[in-house]
PDB file of N, CA and C in Angstrom:
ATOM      1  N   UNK A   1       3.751   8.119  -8.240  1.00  0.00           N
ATOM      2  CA  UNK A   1       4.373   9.318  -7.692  1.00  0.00           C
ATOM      3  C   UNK A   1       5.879   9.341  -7.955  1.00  0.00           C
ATOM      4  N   UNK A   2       6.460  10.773  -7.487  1.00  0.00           N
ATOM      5  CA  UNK A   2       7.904  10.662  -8.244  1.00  0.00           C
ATOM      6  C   UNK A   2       8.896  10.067  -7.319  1.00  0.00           C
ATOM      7  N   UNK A   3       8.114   9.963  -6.253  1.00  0.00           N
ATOM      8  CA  UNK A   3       9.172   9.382  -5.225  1.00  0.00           C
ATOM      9  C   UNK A   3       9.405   7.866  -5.307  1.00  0.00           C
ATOM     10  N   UNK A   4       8.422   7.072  -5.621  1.00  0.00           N
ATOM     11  CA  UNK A   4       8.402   5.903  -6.032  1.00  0.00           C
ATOM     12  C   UNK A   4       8.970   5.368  -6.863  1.00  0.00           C
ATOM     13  N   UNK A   5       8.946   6.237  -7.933  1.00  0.00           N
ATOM     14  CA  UNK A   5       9.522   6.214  -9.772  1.00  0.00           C
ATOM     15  C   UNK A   5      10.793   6.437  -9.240  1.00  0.00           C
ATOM     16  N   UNK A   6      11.446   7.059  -8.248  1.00  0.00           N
ATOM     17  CA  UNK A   6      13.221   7.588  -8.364  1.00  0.00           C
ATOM     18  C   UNK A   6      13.268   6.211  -7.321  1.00  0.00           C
ATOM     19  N   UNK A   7      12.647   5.533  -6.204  1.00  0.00           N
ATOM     20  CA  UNK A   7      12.986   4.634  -5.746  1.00  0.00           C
ATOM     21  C   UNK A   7      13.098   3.317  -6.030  1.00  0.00           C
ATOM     22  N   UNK A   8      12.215   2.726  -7.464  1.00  0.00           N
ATOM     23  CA  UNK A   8      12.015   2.067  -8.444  1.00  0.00           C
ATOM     24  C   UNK A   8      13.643   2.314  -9.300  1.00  0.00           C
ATOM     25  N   UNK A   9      13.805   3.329  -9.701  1.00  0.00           N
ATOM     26  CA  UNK A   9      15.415   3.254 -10.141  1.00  0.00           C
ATOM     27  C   UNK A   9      16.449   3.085  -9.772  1.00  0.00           C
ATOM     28  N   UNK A  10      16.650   3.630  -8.354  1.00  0.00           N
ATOM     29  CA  UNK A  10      17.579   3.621  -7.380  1.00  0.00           C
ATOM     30  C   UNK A  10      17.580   1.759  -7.018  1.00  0.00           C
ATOM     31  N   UNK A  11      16.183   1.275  -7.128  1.00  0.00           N
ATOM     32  CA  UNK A  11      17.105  -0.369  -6.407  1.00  0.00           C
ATOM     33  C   UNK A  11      17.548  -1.296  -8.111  1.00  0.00           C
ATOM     34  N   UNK A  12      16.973  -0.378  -9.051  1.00  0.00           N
ATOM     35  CA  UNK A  12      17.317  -1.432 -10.331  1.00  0.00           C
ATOM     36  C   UNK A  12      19.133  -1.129 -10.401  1.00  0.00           C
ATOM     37  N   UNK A  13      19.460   0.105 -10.342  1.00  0.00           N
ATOM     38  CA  UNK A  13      20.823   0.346 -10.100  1.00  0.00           C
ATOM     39  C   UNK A  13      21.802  -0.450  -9.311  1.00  0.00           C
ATOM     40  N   UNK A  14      21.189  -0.561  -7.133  1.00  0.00           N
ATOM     41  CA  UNK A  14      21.700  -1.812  -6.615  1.00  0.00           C
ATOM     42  C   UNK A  14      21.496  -3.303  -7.623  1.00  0.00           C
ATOM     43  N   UNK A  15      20.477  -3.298  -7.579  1.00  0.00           N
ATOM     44  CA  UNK A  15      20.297  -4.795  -8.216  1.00  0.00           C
ATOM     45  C   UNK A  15      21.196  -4.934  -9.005  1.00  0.00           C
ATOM     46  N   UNK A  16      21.685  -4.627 -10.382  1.00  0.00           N
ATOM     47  CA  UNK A  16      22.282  -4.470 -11.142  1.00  0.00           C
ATOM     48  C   UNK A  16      23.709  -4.872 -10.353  1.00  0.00           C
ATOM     49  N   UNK A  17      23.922  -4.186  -9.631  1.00  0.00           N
ATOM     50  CA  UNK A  17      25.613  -4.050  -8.408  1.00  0.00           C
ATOM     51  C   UNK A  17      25.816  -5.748  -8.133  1.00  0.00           C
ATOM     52  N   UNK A  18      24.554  -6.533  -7.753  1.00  0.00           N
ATOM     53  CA  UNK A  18      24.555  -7.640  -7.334  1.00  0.00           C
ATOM     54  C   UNK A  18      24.332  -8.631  -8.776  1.00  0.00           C
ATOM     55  N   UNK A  19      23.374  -8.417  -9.442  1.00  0.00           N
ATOM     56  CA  UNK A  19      23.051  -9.587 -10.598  1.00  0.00           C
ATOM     57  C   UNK A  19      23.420  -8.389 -11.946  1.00  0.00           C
ATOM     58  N   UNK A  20      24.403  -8.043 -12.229  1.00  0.00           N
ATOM     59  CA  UNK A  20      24.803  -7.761 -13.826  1.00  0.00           C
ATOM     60  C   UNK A  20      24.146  -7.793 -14.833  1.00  0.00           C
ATOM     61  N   UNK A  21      23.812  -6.666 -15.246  1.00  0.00           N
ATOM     62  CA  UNK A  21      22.646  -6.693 -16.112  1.00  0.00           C
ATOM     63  C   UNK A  21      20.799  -6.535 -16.016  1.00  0.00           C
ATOM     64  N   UNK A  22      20.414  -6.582 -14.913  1.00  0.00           N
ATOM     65  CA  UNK A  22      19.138  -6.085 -14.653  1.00  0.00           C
ATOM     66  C   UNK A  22      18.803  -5.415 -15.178  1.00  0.00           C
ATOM     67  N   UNK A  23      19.516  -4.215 -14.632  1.00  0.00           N
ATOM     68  CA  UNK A  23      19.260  -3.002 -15.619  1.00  0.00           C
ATOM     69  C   UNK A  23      19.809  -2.524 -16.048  1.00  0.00           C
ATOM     70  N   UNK A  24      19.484  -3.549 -17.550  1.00  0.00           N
ATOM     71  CA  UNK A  24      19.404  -2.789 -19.116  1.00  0.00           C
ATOM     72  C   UNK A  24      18.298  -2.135 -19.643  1.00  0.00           C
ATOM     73  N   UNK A  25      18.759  -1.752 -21.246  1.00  0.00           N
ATOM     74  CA  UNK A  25      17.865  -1.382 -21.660  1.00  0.00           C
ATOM     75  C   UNK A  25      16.574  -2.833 -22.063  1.00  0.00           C
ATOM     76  N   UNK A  26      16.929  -3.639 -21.631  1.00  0.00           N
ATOM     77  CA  UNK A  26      15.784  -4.948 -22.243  1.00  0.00           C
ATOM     78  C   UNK A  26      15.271  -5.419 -21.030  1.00  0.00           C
ATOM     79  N   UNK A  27      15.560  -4.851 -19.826  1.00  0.00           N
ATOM     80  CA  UNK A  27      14.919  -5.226 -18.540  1.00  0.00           C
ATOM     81  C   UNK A  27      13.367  -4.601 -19.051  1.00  0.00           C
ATOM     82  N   UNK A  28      12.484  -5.466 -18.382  1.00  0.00           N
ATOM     83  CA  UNK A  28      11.150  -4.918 -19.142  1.00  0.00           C
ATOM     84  C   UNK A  28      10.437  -5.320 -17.223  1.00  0.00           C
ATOM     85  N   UNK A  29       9.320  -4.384 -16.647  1.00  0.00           N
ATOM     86  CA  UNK A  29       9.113  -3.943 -15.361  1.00  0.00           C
ATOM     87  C   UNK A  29       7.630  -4.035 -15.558  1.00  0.00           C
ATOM     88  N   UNK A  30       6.753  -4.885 -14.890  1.00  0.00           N
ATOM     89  CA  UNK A  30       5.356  -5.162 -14.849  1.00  0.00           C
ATOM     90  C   UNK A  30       4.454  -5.314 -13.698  1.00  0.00           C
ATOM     91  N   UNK A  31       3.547  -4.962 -13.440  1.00  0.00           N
ATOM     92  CA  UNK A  31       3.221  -5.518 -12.275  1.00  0.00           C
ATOM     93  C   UNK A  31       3.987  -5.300 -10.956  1.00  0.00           C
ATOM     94  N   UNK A  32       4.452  -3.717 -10.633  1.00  0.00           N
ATOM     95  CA  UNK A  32       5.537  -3.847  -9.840  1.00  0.00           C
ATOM     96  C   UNK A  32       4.552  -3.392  -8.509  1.00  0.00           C
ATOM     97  N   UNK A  33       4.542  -4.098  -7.677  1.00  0.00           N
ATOM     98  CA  UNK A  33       4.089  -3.931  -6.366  1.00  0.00           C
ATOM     99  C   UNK A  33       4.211  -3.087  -4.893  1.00  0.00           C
ATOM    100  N   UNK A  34       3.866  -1.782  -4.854  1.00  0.00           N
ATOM    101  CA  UNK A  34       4.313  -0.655  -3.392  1.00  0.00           C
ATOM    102  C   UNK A  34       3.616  -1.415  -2.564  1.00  0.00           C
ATOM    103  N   UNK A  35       4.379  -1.022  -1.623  1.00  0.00           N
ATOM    104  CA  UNK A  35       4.086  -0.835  -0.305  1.00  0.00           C
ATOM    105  C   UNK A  35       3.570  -0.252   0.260  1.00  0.00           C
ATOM    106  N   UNK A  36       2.764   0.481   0.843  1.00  0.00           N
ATOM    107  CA  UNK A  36       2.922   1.656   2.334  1.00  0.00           C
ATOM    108  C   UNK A  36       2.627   1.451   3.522  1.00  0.00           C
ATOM    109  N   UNK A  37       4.074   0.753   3.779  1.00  0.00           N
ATOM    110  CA  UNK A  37       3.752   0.411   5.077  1.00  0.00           C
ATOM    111  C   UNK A  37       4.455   2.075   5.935  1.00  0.00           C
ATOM    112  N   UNK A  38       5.056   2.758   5.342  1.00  0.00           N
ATOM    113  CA  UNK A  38       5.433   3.862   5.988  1.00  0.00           C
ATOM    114  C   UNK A  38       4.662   5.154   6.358  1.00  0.00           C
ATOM    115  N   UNK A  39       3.768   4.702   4.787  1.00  0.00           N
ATOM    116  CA  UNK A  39       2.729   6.022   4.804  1.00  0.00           C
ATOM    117  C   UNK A  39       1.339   5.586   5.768  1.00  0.00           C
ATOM    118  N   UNK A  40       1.399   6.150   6.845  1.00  0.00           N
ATOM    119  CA  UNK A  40       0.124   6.269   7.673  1.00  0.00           C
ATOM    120  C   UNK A  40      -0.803   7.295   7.716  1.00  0.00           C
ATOM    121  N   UNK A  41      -1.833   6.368   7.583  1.00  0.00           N
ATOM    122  CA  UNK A  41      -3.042   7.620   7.047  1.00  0.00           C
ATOM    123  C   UNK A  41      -3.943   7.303   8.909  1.00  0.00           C
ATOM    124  N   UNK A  42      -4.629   8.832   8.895  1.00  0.00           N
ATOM    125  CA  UNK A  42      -4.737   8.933  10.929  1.00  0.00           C
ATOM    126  C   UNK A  42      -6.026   8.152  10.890  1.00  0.00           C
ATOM    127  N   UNK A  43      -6.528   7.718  11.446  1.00  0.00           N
ATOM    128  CA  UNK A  43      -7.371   6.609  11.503  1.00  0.00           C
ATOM    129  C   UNK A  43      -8.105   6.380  12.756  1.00  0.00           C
ATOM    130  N   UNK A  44      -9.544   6.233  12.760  1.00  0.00           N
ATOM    131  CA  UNK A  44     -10.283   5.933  13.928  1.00  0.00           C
ATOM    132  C   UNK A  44     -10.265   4.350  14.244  1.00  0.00           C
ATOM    133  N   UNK A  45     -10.433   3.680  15.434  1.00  0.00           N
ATOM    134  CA  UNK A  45     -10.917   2.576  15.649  1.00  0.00           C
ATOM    135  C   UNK A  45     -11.653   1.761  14.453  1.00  0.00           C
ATOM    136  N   UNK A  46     -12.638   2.542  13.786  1.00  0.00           N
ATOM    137  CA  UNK A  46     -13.207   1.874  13.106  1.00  0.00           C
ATOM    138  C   UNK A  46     -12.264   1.778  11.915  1.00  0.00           C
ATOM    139  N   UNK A  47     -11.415   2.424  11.444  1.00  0.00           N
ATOM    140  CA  UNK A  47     -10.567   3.106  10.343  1.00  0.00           C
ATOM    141  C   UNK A  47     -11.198   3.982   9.202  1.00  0.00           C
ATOM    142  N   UNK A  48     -11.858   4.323  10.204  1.00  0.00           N
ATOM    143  CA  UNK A  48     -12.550   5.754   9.114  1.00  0.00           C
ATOM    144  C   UNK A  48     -11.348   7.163   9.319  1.00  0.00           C
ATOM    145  N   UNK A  49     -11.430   7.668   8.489  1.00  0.00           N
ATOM    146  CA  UNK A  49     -10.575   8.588   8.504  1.00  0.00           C
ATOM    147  C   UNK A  49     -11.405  10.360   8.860  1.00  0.00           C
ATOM    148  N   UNK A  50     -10.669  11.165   8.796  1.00  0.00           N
ATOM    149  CA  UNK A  50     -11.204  12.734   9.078  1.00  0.00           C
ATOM    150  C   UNK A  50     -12.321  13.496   8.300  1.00  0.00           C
ATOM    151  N   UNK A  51     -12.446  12.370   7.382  1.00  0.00           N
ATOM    152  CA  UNK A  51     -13.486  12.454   6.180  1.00  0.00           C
ATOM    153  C   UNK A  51     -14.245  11.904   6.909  1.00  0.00           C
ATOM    154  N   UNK A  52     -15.531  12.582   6.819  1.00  0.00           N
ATOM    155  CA  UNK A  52     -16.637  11.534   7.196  1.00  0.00           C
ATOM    156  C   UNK A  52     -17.641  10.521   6.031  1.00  0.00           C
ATOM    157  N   UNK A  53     -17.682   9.440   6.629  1.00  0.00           N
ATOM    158  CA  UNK A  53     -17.703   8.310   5.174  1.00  0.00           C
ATOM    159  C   UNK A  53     -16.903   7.600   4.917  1.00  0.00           C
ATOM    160  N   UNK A  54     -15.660   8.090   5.111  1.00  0.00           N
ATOM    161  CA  UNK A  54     -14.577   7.324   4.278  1.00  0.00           C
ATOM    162  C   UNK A  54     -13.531   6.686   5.069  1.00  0.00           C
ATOM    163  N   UNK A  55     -13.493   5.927   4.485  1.00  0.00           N
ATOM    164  CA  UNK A  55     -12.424   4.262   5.543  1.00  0.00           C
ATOM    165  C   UNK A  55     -11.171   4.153   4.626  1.00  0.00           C
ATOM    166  N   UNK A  56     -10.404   3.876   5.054  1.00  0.00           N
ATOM    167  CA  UNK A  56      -9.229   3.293   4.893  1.00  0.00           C
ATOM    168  C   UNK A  56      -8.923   2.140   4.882  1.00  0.00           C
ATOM    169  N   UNK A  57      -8.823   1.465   3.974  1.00  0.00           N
ATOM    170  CA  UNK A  57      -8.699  -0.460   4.323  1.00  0.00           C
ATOM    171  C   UNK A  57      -7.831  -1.182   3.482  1.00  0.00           C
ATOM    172  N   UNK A  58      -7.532  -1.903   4.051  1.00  0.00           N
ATOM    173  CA  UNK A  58      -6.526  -2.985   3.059  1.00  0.00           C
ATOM    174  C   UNK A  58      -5.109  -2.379   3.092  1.00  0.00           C
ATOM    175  N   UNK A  59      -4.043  -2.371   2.291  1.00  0.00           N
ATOM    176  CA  UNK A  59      -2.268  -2.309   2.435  1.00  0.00           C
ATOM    177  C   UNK A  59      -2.489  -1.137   2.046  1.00  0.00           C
ATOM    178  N   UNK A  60      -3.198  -0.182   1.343  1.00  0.00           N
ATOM    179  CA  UNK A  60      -3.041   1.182   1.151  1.00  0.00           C
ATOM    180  C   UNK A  60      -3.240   2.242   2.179  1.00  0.00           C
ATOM    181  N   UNK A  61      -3.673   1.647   3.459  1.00  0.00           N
ATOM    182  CA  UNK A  61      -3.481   2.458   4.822  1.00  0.00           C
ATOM    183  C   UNK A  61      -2.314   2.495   5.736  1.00  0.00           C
ATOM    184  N   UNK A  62      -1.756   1.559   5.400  1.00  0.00           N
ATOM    185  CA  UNK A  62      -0.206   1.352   5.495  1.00  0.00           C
ATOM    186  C   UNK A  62      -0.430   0.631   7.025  1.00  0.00           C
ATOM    187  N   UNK A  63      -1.591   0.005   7.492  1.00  0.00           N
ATOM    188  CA  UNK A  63      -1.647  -0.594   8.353  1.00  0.00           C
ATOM    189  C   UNK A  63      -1.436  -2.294   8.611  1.00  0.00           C
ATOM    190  N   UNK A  64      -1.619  -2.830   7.530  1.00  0.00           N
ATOM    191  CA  UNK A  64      -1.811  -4.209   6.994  1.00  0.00           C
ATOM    192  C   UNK A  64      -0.345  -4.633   6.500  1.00  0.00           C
ATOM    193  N   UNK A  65      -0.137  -6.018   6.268  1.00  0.00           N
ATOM    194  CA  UNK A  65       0.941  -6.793   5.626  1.00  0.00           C
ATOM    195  C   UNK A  65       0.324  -7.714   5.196  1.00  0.00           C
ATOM    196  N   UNK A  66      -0.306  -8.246   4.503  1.00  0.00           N
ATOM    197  CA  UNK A  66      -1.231  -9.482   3.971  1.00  0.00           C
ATOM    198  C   UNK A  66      -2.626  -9.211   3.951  1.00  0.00           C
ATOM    199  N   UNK A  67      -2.806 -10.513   2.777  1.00  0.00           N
ATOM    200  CA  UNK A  67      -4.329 -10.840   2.590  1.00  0.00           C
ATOM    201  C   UNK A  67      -5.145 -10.517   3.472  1.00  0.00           C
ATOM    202  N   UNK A  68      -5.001 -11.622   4.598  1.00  0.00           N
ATOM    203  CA  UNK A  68      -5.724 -11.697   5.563  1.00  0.00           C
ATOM    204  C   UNK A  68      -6.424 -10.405   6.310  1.00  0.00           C
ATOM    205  N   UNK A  69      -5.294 -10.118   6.911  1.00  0.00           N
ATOM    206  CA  UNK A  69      -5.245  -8.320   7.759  1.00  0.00           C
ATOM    207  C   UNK A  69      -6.385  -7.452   6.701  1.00  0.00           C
ATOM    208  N   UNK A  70      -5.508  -7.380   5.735  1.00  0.00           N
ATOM    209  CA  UNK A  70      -6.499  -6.306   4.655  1.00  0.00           C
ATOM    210  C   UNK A  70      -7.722  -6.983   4.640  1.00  0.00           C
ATOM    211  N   UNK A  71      -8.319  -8.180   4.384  1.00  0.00           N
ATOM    212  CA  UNK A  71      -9.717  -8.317   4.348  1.00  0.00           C
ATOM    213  C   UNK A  71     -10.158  -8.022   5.719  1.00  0.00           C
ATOM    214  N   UNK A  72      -9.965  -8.115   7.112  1.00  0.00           N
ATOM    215  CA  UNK A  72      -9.988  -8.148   8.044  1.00  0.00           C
ATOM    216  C   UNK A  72     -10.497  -6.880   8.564  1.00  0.00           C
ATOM    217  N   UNK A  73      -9.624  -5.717   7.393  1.00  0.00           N
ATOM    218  CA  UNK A  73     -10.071  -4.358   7.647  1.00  0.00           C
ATOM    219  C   UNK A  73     -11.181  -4.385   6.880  1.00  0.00           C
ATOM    220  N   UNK A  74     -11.164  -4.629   6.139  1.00  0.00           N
ATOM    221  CA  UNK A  74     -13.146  -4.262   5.741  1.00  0.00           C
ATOM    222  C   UNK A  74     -13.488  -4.834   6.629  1.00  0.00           C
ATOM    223  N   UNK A  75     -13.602  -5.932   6.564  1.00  0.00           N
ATOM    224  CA  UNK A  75     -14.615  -6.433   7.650  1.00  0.00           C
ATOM    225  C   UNK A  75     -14.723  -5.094   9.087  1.00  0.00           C
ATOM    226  N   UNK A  76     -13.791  -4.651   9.490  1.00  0.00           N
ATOM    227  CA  UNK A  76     -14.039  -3.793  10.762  1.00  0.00           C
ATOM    228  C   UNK A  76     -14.551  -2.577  10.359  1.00  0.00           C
ATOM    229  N   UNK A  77     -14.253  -1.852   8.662  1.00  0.00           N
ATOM    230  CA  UNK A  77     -14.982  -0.677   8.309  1.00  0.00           C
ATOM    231  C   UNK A  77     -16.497  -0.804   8.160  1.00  0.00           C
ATOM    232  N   UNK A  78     -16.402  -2.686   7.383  1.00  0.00           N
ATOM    233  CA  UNK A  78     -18.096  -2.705   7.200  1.00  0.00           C
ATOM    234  C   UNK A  78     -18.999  -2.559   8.117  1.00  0.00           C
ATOM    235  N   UNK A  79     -18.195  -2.989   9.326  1.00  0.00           N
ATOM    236  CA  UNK A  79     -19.430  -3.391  10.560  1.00  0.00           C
ATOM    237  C   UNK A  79     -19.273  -1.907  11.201  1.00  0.00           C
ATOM    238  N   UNK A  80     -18.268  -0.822  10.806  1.00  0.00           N
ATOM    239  CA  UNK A  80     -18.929   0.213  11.582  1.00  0.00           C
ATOM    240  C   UNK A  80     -19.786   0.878  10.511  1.00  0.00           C
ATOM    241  N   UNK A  81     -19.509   1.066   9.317  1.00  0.00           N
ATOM    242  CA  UNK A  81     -20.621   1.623   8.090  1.00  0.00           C
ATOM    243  C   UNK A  81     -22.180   0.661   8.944  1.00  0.00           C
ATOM    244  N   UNK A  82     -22.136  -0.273   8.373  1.00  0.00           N
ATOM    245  CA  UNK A  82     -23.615  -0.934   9.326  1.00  0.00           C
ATOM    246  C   UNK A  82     -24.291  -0.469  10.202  1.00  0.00           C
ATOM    247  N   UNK A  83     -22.841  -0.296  11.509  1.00  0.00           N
ATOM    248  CA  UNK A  83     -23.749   0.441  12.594  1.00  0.00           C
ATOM    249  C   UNK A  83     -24.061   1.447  13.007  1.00  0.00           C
ATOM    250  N   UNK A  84     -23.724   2.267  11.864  1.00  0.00           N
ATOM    251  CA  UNK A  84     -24.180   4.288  11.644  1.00  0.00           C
ATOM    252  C   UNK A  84     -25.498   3.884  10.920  1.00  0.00           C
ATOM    253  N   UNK A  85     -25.540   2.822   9.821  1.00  0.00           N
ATOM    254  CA  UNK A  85     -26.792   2.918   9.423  1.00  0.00           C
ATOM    255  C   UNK A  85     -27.729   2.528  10.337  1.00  0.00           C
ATOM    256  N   UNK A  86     -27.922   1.754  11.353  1.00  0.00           N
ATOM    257  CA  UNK A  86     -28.732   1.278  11.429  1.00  0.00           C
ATOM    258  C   UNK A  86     -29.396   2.284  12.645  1.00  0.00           C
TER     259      UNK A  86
END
């Protein structure tokens, strides 16, 4: 998204302020890792969302900070998917 892409530039600029040279043209950018811990998506107990079916899980619900947590959320989407099926 473009907000990401202008915030992705905006810290190579600081960086640069602090370590000289970051960003150049030979800085080369891979694997660069978001966040959302800001973006909250509305969420039931189970973390199903307003969709019916559909869960929210892991650091892309902006609920989590680690491994752990994020597997943690499946685990709480799986066991409510389970117990609609059953």
């Amino acid at each position: 998204p473009y907000r990401i892409l202008t915030d992705i530039v905006e810290m190579l600029a600081g960086l640069d302020r602090v370590a000289p040279g970051v960003n150049s043209a030979h800085t080369l950018l891979y694997g660069i890792e978001v966040k959302f811990y800001s973006n909250r998506i509305m969420l039931d107990r189970s973390l199903g969302t307003q969709i019916e079916g559909l869960y929210a899980v892991g650091d892309g619900a902006g609920i989590t900070r680690g491994l752990i947590q994020a597997s943690c959320s499946g685990i709480i989407a799986a066991r409510s998917v389970l117990g609609k099926a059953r």
